[in-house]
C-alpha atoms as a PDB file:
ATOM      1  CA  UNK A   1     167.604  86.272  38.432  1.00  0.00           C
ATOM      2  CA  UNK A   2     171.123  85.541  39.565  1.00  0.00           C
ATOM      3  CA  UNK A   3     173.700  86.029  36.808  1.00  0.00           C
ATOM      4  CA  UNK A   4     176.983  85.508  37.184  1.00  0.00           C
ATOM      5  CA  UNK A   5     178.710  89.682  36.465  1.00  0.00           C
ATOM      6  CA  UNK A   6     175.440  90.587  36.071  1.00  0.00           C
ATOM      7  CA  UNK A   7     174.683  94.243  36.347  1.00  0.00           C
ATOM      8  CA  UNK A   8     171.038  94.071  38.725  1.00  0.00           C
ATOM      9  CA  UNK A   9     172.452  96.296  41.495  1.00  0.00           C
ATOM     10  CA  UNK A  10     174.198  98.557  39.062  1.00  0.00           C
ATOM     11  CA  UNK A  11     172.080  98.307  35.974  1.00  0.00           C
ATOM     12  CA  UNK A  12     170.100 101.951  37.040  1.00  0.00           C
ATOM     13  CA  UNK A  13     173.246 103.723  37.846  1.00  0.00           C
ATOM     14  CA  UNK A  14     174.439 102.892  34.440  1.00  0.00           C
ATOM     15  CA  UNK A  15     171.532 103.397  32.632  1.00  0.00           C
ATOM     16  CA  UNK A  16     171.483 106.602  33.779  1.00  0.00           C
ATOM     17  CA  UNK A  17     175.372 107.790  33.026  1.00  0.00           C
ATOM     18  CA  UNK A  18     174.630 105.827  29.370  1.00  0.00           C
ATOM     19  CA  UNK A  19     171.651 108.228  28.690  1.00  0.00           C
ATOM     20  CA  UNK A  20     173.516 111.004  29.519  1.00  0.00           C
ATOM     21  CA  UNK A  21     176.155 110.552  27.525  1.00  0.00           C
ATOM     22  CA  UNK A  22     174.007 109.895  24.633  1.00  0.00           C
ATOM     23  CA  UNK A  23     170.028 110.776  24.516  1.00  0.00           C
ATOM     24  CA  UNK A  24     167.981 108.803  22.211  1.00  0.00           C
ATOM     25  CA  UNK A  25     167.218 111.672  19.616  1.00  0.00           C
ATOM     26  CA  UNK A  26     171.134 110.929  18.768  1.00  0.00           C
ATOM     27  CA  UNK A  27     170.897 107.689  17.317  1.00  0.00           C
ATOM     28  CA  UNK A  28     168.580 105.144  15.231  1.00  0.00           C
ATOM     29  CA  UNK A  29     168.444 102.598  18.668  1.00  0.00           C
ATOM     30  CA  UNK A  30     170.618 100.659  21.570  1.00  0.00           C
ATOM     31  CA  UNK A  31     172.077  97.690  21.033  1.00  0.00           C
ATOM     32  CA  UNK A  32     173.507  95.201  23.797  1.00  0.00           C
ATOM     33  CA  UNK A  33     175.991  92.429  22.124  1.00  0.00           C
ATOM     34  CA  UNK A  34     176.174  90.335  25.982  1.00  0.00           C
ATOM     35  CA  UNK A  35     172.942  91.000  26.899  1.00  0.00           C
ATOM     36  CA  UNK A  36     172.845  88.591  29.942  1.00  0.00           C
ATOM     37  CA  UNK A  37     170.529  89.295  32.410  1.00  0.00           C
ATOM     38  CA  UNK A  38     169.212  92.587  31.113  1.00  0.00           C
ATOM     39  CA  UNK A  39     170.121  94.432  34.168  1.00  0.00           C
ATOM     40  CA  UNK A  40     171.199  97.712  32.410  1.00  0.00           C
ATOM     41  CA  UNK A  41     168.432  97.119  29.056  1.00  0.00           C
ATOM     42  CA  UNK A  42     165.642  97.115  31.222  1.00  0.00           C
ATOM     43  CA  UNK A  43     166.443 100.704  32.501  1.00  0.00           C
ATOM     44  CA  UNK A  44     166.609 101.641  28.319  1.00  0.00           C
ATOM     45  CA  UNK A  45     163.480 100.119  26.635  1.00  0.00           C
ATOM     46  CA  UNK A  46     161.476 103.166  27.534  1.00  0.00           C
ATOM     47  CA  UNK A  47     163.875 105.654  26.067  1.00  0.00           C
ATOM     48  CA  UNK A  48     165.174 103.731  22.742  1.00  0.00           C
ATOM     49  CA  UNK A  49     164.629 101.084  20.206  1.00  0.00           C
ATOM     50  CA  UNK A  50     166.205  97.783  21.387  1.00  0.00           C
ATOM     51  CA  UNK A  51     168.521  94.940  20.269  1.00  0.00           C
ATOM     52  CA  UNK A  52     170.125  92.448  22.452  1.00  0.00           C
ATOM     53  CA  UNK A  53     171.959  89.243  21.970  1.00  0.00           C
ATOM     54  CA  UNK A  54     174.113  86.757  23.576  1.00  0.00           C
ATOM     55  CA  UNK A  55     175.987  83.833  22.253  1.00  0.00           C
ATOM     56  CA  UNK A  56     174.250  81.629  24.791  1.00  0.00           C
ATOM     57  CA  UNK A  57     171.372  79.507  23.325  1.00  0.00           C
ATOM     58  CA  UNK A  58     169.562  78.925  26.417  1.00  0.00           C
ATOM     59  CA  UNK A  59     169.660  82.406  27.655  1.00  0.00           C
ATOM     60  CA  UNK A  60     167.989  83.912  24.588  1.00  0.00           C
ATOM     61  CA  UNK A  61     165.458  81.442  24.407  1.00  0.00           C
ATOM     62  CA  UNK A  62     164.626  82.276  28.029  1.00  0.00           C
ATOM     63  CA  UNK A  63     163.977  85.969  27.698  1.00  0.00           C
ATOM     64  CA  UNK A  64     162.226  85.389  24.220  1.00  0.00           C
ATOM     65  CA  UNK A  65     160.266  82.808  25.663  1.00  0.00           C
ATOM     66  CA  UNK A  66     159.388  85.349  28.785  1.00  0.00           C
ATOM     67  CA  UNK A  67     158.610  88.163  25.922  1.00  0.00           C
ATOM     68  CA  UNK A  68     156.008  85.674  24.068  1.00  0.00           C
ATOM     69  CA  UNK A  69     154.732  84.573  27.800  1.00  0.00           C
ATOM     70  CA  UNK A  70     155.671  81.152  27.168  1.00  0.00           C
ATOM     71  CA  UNK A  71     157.840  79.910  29.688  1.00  0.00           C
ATOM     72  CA  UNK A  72     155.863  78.167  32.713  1.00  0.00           C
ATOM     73  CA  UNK A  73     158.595  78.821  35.876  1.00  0.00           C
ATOM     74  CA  UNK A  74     158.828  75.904  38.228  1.00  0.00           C
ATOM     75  CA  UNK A  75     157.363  76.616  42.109  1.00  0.00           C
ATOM     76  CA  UNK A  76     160.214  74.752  43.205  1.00  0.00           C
ATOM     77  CA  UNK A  77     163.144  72.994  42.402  1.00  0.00           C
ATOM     78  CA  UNK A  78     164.951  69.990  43.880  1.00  0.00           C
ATOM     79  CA  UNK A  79     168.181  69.442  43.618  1.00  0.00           C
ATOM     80  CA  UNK A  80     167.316  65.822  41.335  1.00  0.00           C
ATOM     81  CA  UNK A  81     165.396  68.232  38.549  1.00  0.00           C
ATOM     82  CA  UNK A  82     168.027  70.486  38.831  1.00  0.00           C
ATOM     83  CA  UNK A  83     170.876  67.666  37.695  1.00  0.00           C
ATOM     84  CA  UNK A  84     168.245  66.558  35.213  1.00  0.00           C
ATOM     85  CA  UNK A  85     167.563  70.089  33.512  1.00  0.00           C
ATOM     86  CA  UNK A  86     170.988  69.902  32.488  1.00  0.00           C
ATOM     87  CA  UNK A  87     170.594  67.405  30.167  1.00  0.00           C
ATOM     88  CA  UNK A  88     167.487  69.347  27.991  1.00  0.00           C
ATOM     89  CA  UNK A  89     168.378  70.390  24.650  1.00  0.00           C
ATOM     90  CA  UNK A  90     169.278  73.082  23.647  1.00  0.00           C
ATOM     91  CA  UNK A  91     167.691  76.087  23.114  1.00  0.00           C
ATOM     92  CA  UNK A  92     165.702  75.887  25.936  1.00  0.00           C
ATOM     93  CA  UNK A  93     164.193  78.456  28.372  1.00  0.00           C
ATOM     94  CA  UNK A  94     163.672  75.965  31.142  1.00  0.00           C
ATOM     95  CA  UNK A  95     167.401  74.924  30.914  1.00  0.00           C
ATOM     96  CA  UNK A  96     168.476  78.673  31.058  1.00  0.00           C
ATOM     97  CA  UNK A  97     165.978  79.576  34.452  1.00  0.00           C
ATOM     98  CA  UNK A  98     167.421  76.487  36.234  1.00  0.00           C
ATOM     99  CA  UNK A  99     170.846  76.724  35.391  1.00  0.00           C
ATOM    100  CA  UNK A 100     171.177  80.103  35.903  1.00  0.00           C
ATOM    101  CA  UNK A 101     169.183  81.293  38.399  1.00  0.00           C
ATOM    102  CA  UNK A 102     169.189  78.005  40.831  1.00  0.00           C
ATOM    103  CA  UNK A 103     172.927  78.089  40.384  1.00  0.00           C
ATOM    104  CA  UNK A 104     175.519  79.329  43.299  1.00  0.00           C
ATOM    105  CA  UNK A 105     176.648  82.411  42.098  1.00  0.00           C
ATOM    106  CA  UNK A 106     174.502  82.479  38.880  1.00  0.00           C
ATOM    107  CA  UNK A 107     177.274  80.106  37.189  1.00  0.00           C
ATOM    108  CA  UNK A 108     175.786  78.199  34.651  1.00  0.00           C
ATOM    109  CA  UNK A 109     174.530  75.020  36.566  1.00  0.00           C
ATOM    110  CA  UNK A 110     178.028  76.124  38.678  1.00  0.00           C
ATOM    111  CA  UNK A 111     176.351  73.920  41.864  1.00  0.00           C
ATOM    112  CA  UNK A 112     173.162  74.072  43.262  1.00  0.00           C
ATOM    113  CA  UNK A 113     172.910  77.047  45.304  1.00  0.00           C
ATOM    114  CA  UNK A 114     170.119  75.637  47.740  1.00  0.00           C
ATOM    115  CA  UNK A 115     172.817  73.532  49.665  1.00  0.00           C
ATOM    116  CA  UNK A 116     175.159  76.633  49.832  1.00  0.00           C
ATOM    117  CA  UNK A 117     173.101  79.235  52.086  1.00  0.00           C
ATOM    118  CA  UNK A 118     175.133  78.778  55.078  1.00  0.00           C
ATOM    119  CA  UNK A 119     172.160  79.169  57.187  1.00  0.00           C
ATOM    120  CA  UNK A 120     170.259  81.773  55.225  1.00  0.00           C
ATOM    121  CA  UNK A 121     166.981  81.587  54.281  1.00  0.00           C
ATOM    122  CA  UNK A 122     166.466  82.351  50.682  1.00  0.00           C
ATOM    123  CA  UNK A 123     164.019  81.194  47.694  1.00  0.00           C
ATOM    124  CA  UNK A 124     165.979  80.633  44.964  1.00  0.00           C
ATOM    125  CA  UNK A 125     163.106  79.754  42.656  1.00  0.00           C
ATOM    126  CA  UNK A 126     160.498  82.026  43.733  1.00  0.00           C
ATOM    127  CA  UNK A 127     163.224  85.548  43.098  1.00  0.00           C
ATOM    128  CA  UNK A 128     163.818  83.953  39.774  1.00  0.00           C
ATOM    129  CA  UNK A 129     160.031  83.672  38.830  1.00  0.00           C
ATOM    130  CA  UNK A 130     159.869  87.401  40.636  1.00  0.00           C
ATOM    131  CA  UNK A 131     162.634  88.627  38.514  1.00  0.00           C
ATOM    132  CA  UNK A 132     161.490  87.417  34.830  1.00  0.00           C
ATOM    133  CA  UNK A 133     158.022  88.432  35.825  1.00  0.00           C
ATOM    134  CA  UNK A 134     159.243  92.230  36.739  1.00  0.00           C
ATOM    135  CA  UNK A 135     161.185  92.162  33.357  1.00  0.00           C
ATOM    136  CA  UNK A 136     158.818  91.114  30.787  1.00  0.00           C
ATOM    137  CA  UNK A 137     156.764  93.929  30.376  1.00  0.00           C
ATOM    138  CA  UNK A 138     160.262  95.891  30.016  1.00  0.00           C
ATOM    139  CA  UNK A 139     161.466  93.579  26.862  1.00  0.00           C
ATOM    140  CA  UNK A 140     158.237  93.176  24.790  1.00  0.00           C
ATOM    141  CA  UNK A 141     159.987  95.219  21.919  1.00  0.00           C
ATOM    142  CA  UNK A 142     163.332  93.970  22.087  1.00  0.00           C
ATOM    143  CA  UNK A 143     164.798  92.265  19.437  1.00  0.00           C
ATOM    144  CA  UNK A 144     166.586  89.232  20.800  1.00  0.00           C
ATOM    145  CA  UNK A 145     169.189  87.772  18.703  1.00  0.00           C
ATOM    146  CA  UNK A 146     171.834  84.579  19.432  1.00  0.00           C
ATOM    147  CA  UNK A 147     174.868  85.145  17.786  1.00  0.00           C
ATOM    148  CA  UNK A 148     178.776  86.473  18.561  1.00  0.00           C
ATOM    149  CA  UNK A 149     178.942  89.648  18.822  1.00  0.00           C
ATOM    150  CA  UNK A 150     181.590  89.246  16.060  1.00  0.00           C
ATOM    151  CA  UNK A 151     179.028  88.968  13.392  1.00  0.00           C
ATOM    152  CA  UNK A 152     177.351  92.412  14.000  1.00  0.00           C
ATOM    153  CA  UNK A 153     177.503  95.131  11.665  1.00  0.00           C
ATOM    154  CA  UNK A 154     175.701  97.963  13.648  1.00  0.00           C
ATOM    155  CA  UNK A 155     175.093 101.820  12.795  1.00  0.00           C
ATOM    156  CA  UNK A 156     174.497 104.791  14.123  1.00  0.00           C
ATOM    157  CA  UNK A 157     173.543 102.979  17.063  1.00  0.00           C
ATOM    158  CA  UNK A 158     174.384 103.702  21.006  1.00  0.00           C
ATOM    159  CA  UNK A 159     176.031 100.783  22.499  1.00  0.00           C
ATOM    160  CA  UNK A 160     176.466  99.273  25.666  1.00  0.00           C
ATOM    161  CA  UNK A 161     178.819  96.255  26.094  1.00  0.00           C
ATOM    162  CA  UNK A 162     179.545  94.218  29.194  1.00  0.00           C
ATOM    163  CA  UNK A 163     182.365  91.707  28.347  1.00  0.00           C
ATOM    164  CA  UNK A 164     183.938  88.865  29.941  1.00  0.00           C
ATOM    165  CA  UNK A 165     186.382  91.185  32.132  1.00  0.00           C
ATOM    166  CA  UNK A 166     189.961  90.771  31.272  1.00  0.00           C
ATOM    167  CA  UNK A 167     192.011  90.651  34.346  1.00  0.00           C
ATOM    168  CA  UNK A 168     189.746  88.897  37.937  1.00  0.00           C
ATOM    169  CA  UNK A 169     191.989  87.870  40.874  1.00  0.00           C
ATOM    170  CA  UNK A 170     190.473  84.275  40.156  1.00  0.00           C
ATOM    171  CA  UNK A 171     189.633  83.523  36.353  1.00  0.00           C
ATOM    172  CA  UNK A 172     186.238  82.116  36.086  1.00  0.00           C
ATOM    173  CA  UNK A 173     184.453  80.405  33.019  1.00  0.00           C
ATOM    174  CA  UNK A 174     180.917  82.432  32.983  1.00  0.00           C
ATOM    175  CA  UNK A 175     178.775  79.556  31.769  1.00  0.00           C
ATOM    176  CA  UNK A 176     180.030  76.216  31.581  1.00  0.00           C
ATOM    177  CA  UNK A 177     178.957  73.612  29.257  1.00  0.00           C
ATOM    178  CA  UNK A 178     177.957  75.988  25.831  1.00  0.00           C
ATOM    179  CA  UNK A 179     180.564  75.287  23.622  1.00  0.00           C
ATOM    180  CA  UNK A 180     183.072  78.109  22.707  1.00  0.00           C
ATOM    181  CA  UNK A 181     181.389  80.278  25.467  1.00  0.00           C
ATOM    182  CA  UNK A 182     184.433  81.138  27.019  1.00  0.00           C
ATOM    183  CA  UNK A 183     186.760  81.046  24.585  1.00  0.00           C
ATOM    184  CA  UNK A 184     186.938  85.558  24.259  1.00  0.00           C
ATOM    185  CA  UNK A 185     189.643  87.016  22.863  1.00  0.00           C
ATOM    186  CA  UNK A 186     189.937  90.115  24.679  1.00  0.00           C
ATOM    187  CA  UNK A 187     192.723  91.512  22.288  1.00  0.00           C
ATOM    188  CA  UNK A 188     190.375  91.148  19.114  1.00  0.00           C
ATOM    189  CA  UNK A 189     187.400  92.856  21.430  1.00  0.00           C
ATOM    190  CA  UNK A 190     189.087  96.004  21.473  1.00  0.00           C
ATOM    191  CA  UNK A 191     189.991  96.094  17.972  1.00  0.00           C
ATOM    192  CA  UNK A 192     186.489  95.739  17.297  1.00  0.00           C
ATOM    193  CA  UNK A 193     185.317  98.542  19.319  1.00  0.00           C
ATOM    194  CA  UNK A 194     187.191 100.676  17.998  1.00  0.00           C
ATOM    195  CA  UNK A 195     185.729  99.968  14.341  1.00  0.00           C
ATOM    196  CA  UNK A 196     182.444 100.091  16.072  1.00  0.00           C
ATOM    197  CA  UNK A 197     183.053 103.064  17.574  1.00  0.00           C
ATOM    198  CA  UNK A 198     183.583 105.277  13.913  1.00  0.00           C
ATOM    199  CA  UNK A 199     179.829 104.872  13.467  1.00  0.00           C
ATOM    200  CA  UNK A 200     178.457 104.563  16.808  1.00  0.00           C
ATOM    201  CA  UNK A 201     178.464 105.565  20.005  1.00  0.00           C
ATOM    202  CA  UNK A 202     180.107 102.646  21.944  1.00  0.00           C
ATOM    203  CA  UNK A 203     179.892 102.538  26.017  1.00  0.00           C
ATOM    204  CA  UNK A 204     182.059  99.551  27.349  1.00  0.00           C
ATOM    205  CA  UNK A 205     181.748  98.432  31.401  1.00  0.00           C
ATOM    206  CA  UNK A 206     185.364  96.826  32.477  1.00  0.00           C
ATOM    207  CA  UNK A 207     188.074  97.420  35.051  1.00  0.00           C
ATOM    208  CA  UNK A 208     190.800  98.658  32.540  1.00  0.00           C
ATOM    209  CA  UNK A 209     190.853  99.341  29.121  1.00  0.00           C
ATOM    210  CA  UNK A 210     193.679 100.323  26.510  1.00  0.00           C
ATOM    211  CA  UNK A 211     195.015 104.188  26.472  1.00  0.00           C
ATOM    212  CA  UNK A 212     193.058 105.041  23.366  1.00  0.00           C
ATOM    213  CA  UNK A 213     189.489 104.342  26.203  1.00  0.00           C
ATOM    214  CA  UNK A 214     188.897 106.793  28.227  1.00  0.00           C
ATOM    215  CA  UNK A 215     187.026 106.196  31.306  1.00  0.00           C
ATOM    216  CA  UNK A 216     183.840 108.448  31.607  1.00  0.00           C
ATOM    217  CA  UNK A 217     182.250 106.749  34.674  1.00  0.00           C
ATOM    218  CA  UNK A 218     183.082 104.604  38.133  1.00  0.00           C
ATOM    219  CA  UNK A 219     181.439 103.355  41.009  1.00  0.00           C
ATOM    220  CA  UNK A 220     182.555 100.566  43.597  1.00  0.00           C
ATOM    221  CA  UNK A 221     180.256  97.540  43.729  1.00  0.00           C
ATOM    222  CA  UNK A 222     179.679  94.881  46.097  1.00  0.00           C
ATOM    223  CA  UNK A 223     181.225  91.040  45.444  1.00  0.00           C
ATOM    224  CA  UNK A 224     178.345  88.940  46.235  1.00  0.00           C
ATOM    225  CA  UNK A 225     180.532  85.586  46.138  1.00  0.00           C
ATOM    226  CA  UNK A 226     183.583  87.108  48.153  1.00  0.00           C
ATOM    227  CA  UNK A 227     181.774  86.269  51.444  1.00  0.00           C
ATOM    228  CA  UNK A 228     181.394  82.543  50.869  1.00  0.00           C
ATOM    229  CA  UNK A 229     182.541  80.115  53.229  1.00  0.00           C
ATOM    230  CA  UNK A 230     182.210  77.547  50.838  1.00  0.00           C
ATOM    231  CA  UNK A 231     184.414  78.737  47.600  1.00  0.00           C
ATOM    232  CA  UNK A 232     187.944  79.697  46.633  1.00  0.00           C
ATOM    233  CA  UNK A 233     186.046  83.309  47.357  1.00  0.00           C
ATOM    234  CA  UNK A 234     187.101  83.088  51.042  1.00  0.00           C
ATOM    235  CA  UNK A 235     190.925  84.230  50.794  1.00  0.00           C
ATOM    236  CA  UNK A 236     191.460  86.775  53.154  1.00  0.00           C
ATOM    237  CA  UNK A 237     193.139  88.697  50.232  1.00  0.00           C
ATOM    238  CA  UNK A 238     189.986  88.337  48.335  1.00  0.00           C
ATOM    239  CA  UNK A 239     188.499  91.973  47.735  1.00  0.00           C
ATOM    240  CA  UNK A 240     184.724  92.189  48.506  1.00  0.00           C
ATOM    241  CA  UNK A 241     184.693  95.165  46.602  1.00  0.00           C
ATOM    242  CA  UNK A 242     185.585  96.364  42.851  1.00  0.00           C
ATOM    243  CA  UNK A 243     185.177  99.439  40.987  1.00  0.00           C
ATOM    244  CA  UNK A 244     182.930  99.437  38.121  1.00  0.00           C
ATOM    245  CA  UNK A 245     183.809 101.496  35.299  1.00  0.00           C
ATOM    246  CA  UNK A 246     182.785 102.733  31.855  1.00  0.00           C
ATOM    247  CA  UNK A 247     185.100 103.448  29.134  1.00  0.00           C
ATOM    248  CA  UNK A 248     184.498 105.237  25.819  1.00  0.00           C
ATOM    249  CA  UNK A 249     187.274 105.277  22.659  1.00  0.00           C
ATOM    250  CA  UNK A 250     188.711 108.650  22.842  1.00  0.00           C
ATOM    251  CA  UNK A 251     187.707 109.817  19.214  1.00  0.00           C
ATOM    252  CA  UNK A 252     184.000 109.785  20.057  1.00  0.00           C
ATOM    253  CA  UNK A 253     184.504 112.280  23.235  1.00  0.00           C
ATOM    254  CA  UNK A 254     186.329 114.381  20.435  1.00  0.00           C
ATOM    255  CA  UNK A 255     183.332 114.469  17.998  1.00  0.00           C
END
């Protein structure tokens, strides 16, 4: 499912770096406080106890609604039932598969991405249905929470977080219309990883980080939206390409 910074292409690659850094038989479970898409959690269900949450209503109530095998995915959808979805209440699952993953860019009912294809041929609905399908055998244990990320008290737990990132060459609310969704204070984040990182072991995906992270981890990933004709994306100074990387607070590595 399309997700705006979601992590589908490099969800294995981090998986894999996460795991090495900390094996299972070290801690009590993995937690994930911006869950998202799941692209990194579905590469850790078979190795650890899970928790994931989001602040989003709609998103949680999608993947707990694909864990129960309760949500029905549309075969199609036009762009009227698209504009309509966005009025459902919320939490809904429905709301959360149309407005994310019919979406341009996997913005939060951002536009819908049918009419921006630029020729292509591409099923919007049906790799949605494909992708939610593929993941729900992967999630039947999580635990799937809504809440800020600000009102967990974890221990001894290895965790992965994948903020809003700090400094983008174009600023971009992730999902529009959820109040307070956006609103992330970025200074208070790091404070908080810090406390979290005195009884855990606290794995953080950004593009910089204060001097007290150290990054443990980098690879350069594809922009998917820097190639659109259609968007602010097509600046000729626009970078198609960023570097991923993974930071960890420097008194764990010293443990």
């Amino acid at each position: 499912m399309k997700y705006l910074g979601g992590k589908q292409k490099l969800g294995k690659h981090i998986a894999n770096k996460i795991k090495e850094l900390c094996p299972s038989d070290s801690v009590e479970g993995y937690m994930e406080p911006f869950c998202g898409a799941l692209g990194v959690l579905v590469h850790m269900t078979d190795d650890y106890k899970c928790y994931a949450s989001d602040t989003h209503p709609d998103l949680i109530q999608l993947w707990k609604s694909v864990q129960d095998n309760t949500l029905v995915p549309p075969t199609t959808v036009s762009e009227k039932e698209y504009n309509q979805a966005k009025l459902l209440k919320s939490p809904n699952a429905l709301k959360a598969f149309i407005g994310f993953g019919l979406s341009f860019g996997g913005r939060f009912f951002a536009a819908y991405a049918p009419k921006y294809t630029n020729g292509k041929k591409e099923n919007y609905c049906q790799a949605a249905c494909n992708s939610v399908r593929r993941k729900r055998e992967k999630i039947k244990n999580v635990d799937f929470k809504c809440c800020s990320y600000t009102n967990l008290k974890p221990s001894k737990l290895l965790i992965y977080c994948d903020p809003p990132y700090q400094q983008t060459n174009h600023p971009i609310k992730y999902r529009i219309g959820t109040k307070k969704y956006d609103d992330f204070d970025n200074e208070e984040f790091w404070k908080i990883m810090r406390k979290w990182s005195k009884t855990n072991i606290v794995i953080i995906s950004e593009t910089t980080a204060p001097d007290d992270f150290i990054e443990v981890w980098n690879k350069e990933s594809h922009r998917s939206a820097a190639n659109s004709l259609k968007t602010r994306y097509k600046a000729k100074n626009t970078k198609k390409f960023k570097t991923e990387k993974l930071f960890i607070h420097q008194s764990i590595l010293s443990k």
